[in-house]
C-alpha atoms as a PDB file:
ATOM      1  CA  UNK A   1     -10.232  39.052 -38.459  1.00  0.00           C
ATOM      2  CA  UNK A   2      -7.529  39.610 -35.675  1.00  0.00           C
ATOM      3  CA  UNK A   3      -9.925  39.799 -32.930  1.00  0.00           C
ATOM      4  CA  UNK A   4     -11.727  37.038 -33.802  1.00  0.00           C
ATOM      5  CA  UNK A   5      -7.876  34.995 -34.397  1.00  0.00           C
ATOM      6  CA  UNK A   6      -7.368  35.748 -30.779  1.00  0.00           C
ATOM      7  CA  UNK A   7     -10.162  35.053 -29.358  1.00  0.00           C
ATOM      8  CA  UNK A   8     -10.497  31.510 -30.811  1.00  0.00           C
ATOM      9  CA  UNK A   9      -7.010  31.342 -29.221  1.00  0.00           C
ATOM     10  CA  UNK A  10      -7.658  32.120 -25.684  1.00  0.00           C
ATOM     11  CA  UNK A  11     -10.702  29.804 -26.017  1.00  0.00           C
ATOM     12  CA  UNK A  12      -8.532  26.754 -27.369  1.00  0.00           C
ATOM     13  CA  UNK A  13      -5.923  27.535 -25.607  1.00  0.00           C
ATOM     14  CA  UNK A  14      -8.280  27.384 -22.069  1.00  0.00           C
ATOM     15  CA  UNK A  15      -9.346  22.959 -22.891  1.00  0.00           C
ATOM     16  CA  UNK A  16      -5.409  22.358 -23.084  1.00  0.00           C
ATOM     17  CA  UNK A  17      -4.799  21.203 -19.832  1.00  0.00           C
ATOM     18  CA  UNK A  18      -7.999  19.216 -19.804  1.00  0.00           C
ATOM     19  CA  UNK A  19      -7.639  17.777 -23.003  1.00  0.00           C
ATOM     20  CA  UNK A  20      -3.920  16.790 -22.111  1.00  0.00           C
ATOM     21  CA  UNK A  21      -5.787  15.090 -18.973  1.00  0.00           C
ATOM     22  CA  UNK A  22      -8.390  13.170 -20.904  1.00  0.00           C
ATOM     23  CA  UNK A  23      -5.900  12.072 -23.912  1.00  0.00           C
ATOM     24  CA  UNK A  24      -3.404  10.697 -20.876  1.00  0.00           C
ATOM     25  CA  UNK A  25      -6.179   8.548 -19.533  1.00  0.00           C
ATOM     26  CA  UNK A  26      -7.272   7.598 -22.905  1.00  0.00           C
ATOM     27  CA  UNK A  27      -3.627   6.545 -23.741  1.00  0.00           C
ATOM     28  CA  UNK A  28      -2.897   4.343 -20.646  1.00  0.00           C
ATOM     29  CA  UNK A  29      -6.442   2.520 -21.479  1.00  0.00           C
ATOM     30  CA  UNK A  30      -5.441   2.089 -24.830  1.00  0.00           C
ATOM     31  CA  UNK A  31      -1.735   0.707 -23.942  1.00  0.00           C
ATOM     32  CA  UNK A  32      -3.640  -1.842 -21.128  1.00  0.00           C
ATOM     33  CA  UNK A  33      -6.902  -3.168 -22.014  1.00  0.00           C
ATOM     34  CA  UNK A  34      -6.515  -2.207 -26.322  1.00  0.00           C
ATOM     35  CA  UNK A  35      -5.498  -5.549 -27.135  1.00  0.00           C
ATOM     36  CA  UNK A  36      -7.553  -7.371 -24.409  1.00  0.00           C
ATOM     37  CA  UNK A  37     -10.685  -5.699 -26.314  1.00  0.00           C
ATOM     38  CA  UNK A  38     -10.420  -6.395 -29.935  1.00  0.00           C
ATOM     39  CA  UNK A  39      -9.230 -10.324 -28.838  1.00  0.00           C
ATOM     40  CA  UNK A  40     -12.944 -10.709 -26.950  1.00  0.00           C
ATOM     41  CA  UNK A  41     -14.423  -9.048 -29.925  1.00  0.00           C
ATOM     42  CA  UNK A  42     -12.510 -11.936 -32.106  1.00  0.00           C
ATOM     43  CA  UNK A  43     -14.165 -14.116 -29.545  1.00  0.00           C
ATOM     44  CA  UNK A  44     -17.666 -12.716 -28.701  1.00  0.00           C
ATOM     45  CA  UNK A  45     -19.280 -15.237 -31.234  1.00  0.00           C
ATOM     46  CA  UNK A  46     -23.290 -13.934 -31.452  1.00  0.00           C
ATOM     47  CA  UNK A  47     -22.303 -10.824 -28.616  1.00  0.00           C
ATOM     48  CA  UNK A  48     -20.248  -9.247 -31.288  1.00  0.00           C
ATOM     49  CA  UNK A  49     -22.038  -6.041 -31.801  1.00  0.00           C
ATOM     50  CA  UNK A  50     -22.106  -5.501 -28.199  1.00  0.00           C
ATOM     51  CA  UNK A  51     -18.731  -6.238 -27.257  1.00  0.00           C
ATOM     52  CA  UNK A  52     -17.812  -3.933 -30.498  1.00  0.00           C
ATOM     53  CA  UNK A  53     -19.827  -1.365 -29.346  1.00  0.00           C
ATOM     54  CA  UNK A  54     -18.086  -1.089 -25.965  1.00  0.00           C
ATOM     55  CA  UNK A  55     -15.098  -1.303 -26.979  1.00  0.00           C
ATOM     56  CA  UNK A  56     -16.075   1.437 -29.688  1.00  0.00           C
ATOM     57  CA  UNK A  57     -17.208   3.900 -27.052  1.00  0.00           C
ATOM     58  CA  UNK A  58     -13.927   4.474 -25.581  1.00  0.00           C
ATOM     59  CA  UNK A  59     -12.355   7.684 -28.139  1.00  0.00           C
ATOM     60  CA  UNK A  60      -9.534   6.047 -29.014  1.00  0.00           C
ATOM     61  CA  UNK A  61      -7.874   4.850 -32.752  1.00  0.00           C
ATOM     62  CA  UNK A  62      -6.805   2.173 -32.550  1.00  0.00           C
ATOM     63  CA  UNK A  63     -10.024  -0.317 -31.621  1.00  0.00           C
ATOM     64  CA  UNK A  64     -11.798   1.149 -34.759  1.00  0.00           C
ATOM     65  CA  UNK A  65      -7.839   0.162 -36.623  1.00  0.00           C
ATOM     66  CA  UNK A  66      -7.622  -3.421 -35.136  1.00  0.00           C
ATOM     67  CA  UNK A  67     -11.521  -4.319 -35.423  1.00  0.00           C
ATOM     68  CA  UNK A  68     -11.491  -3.157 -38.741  1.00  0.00           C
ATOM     69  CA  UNK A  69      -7.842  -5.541 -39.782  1.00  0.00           C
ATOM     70  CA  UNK A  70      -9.790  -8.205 -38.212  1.00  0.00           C
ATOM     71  CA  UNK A  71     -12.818  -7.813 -40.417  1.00  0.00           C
ATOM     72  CA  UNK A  72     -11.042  -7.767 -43.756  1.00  0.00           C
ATOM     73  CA  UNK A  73      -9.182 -10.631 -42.680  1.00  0.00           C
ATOM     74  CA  UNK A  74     -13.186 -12.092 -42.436  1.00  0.00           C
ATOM     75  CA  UNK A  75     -12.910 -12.580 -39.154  1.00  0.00           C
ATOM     76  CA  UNK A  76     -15.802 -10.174 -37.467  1.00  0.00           C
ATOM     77  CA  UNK A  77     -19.768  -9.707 -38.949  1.00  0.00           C
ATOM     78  CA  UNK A  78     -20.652  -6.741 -40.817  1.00  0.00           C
ATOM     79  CA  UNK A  79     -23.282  -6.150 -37.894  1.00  0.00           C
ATOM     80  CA  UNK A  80     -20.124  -6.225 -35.702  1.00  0.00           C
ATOM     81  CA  UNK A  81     -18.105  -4.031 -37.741  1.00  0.00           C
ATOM     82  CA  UNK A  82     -20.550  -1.420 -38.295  1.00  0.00           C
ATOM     83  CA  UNK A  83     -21.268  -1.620 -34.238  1.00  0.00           C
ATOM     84  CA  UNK A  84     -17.299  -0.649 -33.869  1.00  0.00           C
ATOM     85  CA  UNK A  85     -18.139   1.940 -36.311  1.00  0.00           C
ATOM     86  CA  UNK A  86     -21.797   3.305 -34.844  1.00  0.00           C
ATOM     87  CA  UNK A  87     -19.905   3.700 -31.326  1.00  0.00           C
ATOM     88  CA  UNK A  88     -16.705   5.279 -32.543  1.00  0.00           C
ATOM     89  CA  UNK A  89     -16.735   9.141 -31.756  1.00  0.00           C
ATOM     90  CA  UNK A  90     -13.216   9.885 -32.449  1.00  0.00           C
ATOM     91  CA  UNK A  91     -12.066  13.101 -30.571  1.00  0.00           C
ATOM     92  CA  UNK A  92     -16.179  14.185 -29.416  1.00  0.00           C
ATOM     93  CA  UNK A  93     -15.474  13.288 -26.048  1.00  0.00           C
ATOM     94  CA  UNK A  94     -12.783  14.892 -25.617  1.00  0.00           C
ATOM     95  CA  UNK A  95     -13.717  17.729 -26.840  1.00  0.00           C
ATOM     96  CA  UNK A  96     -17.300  18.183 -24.914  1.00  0.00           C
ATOM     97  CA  UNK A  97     -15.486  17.016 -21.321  1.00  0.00           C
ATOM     98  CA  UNK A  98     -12.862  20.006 -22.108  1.00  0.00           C
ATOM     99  CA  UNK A  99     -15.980  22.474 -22.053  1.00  0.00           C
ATOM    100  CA  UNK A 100     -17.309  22.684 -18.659  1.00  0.00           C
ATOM    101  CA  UNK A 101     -20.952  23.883 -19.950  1.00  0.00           C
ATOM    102  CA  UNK A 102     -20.811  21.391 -22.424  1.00  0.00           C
ATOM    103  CA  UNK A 103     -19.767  18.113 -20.350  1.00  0.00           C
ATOM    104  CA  UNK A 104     -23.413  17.095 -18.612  1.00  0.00           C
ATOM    105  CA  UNK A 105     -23.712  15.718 -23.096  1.00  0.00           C
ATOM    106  CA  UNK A 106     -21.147  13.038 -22.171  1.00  0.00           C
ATOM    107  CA  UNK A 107     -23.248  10.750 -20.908  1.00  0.00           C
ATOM    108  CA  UNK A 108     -26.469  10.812 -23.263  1.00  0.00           C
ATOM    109  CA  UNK A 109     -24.035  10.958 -26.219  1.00  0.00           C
ATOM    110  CA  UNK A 110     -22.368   7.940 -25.387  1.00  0.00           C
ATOM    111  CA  UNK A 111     -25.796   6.136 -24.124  1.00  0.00           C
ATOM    112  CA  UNK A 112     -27.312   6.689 -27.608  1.00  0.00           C
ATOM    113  CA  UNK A 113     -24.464   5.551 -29.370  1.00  0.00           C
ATOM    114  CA  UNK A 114     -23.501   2.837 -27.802  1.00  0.00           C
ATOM    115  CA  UNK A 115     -27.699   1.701 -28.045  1.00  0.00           C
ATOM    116  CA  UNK A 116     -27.441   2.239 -31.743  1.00  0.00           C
ATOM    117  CA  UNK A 117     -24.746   0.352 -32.677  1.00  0.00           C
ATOM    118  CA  UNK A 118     -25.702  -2.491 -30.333  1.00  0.00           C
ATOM    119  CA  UNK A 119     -28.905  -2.777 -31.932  1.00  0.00           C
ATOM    120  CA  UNK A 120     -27.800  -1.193 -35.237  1.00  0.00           C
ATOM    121  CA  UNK A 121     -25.228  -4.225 -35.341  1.00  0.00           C
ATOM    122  CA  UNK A 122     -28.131  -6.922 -34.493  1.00  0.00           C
ATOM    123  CA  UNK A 123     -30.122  -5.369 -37.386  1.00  0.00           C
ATOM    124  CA  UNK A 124     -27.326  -5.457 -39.973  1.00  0.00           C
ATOM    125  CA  UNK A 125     -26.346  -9.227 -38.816  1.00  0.00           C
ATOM    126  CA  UNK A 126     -30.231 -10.372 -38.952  1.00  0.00           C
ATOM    127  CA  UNK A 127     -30.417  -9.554 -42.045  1.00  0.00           C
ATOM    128  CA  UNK A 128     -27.316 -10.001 -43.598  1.00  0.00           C
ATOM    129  CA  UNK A 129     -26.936 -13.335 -42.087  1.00  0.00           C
ATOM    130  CA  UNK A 130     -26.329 -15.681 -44.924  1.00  0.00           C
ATOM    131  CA  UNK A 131     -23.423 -13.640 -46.430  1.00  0.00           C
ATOM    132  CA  UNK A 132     -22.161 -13.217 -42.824  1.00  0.00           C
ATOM    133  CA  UNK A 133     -22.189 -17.131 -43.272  1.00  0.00           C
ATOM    134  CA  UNK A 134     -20.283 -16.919 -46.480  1.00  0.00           C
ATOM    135  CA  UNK A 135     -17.988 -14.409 -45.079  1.00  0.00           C
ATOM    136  CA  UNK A 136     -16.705 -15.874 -42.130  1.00  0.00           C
ATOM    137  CA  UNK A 137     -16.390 -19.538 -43.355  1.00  0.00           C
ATOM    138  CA  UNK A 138     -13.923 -18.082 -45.551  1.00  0.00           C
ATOM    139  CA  UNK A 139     -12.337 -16.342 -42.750  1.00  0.00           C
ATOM    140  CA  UNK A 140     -12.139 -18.892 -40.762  1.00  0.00           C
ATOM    141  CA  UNK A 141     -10.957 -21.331 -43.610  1.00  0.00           C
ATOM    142  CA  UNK A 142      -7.642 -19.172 -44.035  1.00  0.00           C
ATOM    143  CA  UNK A 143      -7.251 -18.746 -40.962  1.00  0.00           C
ATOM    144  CA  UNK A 144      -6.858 -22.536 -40.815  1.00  0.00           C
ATOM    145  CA  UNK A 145      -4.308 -22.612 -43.616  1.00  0.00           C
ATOM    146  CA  UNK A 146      -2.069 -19.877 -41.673  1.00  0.00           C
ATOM    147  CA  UNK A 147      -2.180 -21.852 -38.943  1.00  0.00           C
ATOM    148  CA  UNK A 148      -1.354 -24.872 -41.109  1.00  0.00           C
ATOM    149  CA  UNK A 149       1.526 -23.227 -42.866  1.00  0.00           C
ATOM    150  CA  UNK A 150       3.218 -22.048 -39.824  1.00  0.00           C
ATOM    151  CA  UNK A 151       2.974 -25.918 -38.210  1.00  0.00           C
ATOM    152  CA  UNK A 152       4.832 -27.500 -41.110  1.00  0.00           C
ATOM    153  CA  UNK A 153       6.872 -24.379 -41.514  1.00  0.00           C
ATOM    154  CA  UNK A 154       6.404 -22.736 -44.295  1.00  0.00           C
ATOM    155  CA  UNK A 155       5.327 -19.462 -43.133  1.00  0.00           C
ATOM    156  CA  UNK A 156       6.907 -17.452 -40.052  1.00  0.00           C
ATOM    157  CA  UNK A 157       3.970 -15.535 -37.897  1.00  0.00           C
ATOM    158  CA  UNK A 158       5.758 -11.838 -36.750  1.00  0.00           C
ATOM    159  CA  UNK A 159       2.990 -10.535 -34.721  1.00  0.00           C
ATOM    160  CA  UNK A 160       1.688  -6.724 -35.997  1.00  0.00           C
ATOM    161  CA  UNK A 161      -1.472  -6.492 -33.726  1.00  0.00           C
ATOM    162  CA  UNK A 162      -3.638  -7.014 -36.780  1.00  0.00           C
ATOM    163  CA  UNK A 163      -3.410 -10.915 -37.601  1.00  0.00           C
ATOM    164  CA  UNK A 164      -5.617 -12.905 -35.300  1.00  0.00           C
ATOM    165  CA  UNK A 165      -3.054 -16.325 -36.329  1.00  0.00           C
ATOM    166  CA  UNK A 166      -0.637 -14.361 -34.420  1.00  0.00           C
ATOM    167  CA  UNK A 167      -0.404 -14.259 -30.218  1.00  0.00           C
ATOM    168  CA  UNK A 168       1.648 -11.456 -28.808  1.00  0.00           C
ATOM    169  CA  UNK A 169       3.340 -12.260 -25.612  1.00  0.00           C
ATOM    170  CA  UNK A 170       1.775  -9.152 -22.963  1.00  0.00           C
ATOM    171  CA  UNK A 171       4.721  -8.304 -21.118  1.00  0.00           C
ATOM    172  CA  UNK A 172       2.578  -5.820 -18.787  1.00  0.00           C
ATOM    173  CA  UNK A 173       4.668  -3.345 -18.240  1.00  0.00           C
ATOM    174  CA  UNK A 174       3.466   0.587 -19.452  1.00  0.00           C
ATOM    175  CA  UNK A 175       5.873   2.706 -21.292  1.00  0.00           C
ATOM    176  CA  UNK A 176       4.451   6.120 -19.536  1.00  0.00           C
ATOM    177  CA  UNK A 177       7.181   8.219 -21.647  1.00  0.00           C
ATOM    178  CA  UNK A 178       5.400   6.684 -24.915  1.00  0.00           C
ATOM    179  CA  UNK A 179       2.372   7.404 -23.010  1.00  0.00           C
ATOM    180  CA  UNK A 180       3.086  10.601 -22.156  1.00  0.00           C
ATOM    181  CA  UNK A 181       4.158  11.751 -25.709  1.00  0.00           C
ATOM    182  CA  UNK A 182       1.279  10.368 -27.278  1.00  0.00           C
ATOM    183  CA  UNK A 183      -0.911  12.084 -25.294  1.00  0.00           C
ATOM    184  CA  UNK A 184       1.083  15.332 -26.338  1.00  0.00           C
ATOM    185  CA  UNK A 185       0.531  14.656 -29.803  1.00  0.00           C
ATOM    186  CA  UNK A 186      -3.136  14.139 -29.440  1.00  0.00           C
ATOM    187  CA  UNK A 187      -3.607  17.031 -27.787  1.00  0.00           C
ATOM    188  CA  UNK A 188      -1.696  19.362 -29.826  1.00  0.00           C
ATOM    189  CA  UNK A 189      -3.258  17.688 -33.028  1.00  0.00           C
ATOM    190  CA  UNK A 190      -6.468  18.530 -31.538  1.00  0.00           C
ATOM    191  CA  UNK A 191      -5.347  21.895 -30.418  1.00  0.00           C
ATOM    192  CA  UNK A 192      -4.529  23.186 -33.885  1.00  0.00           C
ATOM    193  CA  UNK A 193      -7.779  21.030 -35.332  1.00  0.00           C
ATOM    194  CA  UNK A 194     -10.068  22.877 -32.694  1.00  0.00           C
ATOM    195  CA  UNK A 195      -8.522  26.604 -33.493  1.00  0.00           C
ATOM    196  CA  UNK A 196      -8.028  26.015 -36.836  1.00  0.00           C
ATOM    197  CA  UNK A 197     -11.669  25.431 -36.990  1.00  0.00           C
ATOM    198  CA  UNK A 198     -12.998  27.865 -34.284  1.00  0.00           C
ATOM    199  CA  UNK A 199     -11.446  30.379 -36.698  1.00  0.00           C
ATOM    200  CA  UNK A 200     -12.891  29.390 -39.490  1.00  0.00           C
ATOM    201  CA  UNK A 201     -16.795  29.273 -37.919  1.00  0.00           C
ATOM    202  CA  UNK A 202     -15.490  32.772 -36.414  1.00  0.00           C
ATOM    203  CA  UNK A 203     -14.949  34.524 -39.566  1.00  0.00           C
ATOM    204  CA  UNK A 204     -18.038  32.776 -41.204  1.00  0.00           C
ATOM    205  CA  UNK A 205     -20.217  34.290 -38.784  1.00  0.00           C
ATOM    206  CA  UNK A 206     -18.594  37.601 -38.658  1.00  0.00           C
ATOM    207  CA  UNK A 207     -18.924  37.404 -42.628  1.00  0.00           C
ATOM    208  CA  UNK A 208     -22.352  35.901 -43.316  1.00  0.00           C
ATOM    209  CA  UNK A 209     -23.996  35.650 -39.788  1.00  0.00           C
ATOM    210  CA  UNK A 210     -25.140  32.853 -37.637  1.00  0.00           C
ATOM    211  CA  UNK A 211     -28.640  32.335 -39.515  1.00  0.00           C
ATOM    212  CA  UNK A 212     -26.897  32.258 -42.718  1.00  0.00           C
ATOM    213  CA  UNK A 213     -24.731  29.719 -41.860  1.00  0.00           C
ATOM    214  CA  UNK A 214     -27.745  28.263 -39.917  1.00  0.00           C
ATOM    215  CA  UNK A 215     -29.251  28.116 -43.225  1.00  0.00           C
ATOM    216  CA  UNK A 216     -26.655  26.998 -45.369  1.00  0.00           C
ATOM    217  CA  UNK A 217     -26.284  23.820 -43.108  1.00  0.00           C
ATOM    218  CA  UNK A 218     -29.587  23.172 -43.648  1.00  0.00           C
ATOM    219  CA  UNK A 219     -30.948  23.744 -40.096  1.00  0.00           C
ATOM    220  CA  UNK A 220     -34.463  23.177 -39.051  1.00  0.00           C
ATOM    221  CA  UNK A 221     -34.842  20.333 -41.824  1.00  0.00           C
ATOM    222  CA  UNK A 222     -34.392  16.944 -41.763  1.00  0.00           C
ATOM    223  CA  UNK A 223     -31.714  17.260 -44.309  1.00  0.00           C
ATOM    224  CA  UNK A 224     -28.889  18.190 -41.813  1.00  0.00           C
ATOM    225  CA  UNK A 225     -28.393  15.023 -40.284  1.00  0.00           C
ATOM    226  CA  UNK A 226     -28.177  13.440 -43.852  1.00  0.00           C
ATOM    227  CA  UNK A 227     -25.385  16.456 -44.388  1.00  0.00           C
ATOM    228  CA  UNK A 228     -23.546  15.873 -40.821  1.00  0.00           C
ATOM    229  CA  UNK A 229     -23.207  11.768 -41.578  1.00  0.00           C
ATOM    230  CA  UNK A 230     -22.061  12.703 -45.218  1.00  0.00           C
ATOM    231  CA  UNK A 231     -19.111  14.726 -43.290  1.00  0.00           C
ATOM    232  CA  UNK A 232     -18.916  12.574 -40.190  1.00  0.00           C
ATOM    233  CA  UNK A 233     -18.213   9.230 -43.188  1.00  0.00           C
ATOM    234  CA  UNK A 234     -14.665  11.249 -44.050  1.00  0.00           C
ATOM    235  CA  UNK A 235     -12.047   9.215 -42.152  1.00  0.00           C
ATOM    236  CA  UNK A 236     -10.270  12.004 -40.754  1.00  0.00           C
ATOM    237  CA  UNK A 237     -10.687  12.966 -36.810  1.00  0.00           C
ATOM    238  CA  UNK A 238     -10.793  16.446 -38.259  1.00  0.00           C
ATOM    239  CA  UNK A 239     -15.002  15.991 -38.897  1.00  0.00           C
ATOM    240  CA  UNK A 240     -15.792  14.843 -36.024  1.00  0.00           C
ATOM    241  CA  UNK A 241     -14.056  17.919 -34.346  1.00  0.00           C
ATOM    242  CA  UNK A 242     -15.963  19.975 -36.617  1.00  0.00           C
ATOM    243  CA  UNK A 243     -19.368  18.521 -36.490  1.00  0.00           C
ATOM    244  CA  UNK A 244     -18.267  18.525 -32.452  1.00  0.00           C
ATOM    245  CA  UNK A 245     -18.125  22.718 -32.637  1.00  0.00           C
ATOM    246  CA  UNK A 246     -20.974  23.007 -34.668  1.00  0.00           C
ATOM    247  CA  UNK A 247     -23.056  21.344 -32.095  1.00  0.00           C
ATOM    248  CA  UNK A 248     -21.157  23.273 -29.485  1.00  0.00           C
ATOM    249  CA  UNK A 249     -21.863  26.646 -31.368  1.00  0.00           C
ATOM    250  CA  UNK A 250     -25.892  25.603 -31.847  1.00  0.00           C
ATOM    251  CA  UNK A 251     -24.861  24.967 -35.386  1.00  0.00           C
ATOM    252  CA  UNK A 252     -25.851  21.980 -35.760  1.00  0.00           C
ATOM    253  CA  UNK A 253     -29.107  19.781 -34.154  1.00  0.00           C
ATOM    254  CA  UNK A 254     -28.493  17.159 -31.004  1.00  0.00           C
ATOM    255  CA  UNK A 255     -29.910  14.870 -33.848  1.00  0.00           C
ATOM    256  CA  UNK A 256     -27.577  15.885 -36.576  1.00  0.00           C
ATOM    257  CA  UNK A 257     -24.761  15.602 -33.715  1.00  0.00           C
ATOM    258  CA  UNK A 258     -26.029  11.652 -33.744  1.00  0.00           C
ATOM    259  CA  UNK A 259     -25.799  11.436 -37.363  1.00  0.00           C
ATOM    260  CA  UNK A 260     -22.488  12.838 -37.935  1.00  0.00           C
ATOM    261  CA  UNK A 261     -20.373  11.539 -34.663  1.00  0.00           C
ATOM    262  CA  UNK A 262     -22.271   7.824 -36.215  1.00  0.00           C
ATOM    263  CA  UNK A 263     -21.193   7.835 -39.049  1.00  0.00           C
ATOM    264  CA  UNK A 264     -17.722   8.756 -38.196  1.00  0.00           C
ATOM    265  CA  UNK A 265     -15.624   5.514 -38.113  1.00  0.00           C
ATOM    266  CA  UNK A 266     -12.302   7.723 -38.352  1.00  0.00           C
ATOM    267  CA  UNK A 267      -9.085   5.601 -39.349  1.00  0.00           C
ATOM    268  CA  UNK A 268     -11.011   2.410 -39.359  1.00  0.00           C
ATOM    269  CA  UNK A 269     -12.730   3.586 -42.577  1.00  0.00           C
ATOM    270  CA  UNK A 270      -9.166   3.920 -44.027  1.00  0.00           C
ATOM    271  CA  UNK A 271      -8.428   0.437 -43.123  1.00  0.00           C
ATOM    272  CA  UNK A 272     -11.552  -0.838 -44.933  1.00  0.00           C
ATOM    273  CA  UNK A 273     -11.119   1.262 -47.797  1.00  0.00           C
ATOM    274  CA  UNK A 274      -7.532  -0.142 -48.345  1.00  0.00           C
ATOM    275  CA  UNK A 275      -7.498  -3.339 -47.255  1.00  0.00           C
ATOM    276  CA  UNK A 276     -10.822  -5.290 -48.252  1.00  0.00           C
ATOM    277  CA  UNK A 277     -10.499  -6.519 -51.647  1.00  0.00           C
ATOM    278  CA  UNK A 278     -14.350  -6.904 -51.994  1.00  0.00           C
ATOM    279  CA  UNK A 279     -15.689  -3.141 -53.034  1.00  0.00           C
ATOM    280  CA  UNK A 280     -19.070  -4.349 -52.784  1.00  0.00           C
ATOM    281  CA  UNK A 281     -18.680  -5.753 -49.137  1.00  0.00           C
ATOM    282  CA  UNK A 282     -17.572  -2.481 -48.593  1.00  0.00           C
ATOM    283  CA  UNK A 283     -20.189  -0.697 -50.253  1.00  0.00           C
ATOM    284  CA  UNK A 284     -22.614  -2.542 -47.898  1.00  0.00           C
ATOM    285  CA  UNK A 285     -20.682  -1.455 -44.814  1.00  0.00           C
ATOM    286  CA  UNK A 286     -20.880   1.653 -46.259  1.00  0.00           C
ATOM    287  CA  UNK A 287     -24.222   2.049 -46.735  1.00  0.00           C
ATOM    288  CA  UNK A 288     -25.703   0.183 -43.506  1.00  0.00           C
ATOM    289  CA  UNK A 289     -23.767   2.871 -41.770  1.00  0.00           C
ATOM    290  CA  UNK A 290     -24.701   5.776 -43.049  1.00  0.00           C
ATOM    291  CA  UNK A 291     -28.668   4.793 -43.009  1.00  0.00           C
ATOM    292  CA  UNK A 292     -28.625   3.622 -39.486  1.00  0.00           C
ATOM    293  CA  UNK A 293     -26.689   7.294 -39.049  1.00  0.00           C
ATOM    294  CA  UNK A 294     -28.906   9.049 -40.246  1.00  0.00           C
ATOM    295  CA  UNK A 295     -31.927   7.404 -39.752  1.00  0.00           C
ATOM    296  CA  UNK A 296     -31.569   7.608 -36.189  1.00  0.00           C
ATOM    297  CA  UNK A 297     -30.281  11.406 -36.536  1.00  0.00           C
ATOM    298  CA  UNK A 298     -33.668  12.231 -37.850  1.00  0.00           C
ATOM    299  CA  UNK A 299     -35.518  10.342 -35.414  1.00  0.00           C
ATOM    300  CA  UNK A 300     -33.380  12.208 -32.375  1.00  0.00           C
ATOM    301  CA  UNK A 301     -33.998  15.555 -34.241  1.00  0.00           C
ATOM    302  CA  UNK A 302     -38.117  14.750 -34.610  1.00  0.00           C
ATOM    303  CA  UNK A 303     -38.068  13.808 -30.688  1.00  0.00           C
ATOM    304  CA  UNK A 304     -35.888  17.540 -30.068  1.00  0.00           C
ATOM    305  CA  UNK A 305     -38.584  19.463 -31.364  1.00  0.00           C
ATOM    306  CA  UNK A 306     -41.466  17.436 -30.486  1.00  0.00           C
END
């Protein structure tokens, strides 16, 4: 157990300074261009899904937060929501371009994502398109009366980042010590996340062995990607960083990789969950993303081994 404690320590330990890198990047995009993004999604009219999916590529929070305010306020599709969703990898990224052998993924990861939620969201929209109708009438309709109540005064507009009645004034200038400590955070969140569960894989396959816990994921069937979206759907960036290892380790399928990392919308999720008083919209948003997930983990995992 100790050796195994210490050497999942010298291996975290090792992607620090690159995920410290990466996270900075991540957090001076997020402070510029965040806002900038989830407005032209607000905007992007029949483009939704592929503005959202763009904008749901770059591993950061907060899009997934915003785009997901925006849609219980009936502002966005479900195609577009579920496109935000699809393209959302949390902390993947980060992860893979911290491993040298692993970084040459980047690029077909995000490619496939970014394709399946584009045409994921069409899908969804096509054929939800009369309750997207329905949906964003009503959306639109208070949206109106906001803007109606804060003419004549009866309601004062403080601007959160979440209400699309309400225009922040972009001053442009970056806080870089706000930057900097947020990208601290992030990376020693992730740093504990990664040991924490380098450990854990560790001592399972000192304990039971690789092709026991091979098996007991469900590898070689087309049951694992159905297992890694089930795990990828809990909105916590602690399953992507575990379905991230478990692809890393050989754990898990390319495919199932797909499945999981698409189904896992992250905080957004927590947004929905909480703040959409229609469990049955939900449901649907729910459901659309974990079939496309997995649907298109299985079909990645057929073309692997064909």
């Amino acid at each position: 157990m100790v050796a195994t404690i210490v050497e999942s320590l010298k291996d975290t330990l090792k992607m620090v300074p690159i995920l410290f890198v990466v996270y900075l990047v991540l957090e001076y995009v997020e402070a510029r261009w965040q806002q900038r993004m989830v407005d032209a999604v607000e905007r992007a009219g029949k483009l939704g899904p592929v503005v959202a999916s763009v904008g749901g590529a770059i591993p950061q929070c907060g899009f997934s937060v915003m785009a997901s305010a925006l849609y219980t306020e009936r502002l966005l599709t479900i195609g577009t929501i579920v496109a935000v969703y699809l393209a959302t990898s949390d902390e993947a990224l980060p992860i893979l371009l911290s491993k040298p052998g692993q970084a040459h993924i980047v690029l077909p990861l995000i490619g496939i994502k970014v394709v399946l939620a584009v045409a994921g969201g069409y899908l969804v929209d096509a054929v939800m398109r009369t309750e997207n109708r329905r949906w964003t009438e009503s959306g639109r309709d208070r949206q109106e009366a906001e803007r109606e109540a804060i003419r004549i005064g009866e309601q004062n507009c403080t601007c959160d980042g979440t209400r699309a009645s309400c225009v922040c004034e972009q001053t442009g200038v970056i806080d870089w010590k706000e930057i900097l400590w947020s990208a601290a955070k992030r990376t020693i969140q992730i740093f504990l996340y990664l040991l924490a569960t380098s450990i854990i894989l560790g001592l399972l396959m000192s304990w039971i062995g690789q092709a026991n816990l091979s098996r007991l994921l469900l590898s070689h069937t087309v049951f694992q990607p159905v297992l890694a979206a089930v795990i990828g759907l809990i909105p916590n960036c602690a399953a992507s960083v575990a379905i991230t290892e478990l692809y890393v380790t050989g754990t898990l399928s390319f495919g199932s990789a797909i499945a999981g990392l698409g189904a896992a919308g992250g905080l957004g999720l927590i947004v929905l969950f909480r703040e959409n008083h229609d469990p049955k919209n939900t449901a649907k948003v729910i459901v659309w993303l974990l079939g496309i997930s997995i649907t298109a983990g299985i079909l990645v995992q057929l073309l692997e081994r064909g």
